[in-house]
Protein backbone atom coordinates (compact mmCIF):
# COMPACT_ATOMS: atom_id res chain seq x y z
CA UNK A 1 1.05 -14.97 21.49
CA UNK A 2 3.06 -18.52 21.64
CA UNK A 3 6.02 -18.66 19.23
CA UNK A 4 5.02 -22.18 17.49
CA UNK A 5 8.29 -21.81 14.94
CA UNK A 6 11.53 -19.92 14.75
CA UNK A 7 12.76 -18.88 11.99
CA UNK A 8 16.17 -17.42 10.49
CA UNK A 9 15.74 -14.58 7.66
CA UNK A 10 18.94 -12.84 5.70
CA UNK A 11 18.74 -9.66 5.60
CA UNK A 12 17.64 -9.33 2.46
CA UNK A 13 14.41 -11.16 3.49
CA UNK A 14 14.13 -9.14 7.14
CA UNK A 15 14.78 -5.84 4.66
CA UNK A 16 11.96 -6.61 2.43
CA UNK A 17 9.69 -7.41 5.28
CA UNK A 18 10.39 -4.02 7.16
CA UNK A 19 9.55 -2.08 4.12
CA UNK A 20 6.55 -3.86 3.88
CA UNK A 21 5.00 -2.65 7.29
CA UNK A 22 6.48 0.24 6.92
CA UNK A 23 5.01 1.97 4.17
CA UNK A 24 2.46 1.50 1.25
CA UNK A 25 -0.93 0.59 1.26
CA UNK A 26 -0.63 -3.44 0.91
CA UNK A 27 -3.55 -6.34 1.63
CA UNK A 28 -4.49 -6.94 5.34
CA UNK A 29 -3.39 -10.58 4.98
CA UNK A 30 -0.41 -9.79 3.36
CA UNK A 31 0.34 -7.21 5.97
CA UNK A 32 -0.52 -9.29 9.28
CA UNK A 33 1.46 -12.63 7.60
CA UNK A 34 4.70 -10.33 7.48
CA UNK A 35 3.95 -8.67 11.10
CA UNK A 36 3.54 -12.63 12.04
CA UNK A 37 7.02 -13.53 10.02
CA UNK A 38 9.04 -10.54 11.45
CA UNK A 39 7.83 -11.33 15.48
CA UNK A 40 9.29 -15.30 14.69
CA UNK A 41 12.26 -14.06 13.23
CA UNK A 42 15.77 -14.24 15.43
C-alpha cells in the first residue's frame, strides 16, 4: 500500500484508535478507516 498522506496524532487520538481495533464489535468501515489512520500515523 502507498502512503498518499502522513499524519501526526496525540496520543490521545493514537489511544482512542488502538482501542478501537482492539476490542468491541464496531462497523467494518469504521474499523478499516482507523486500521488506514493508525498505518499513516508517525
Amino acid at each position: 500500500m502507498n502512503i498518499r498522506y502522513r499524519v501526526e496524532l496525540r496520543q490521545a487520538e493514537r489511544d482512542e484508535l488502538n482501542t478501537l481495533l482492539n476490542g468491541g464489535k464496531y462497523a467494518a468501515r469504521k474499523l478499516k478507516r482507523a486500521q488506514i489512520q493508525e498505518s499513516q500515523s508517525l
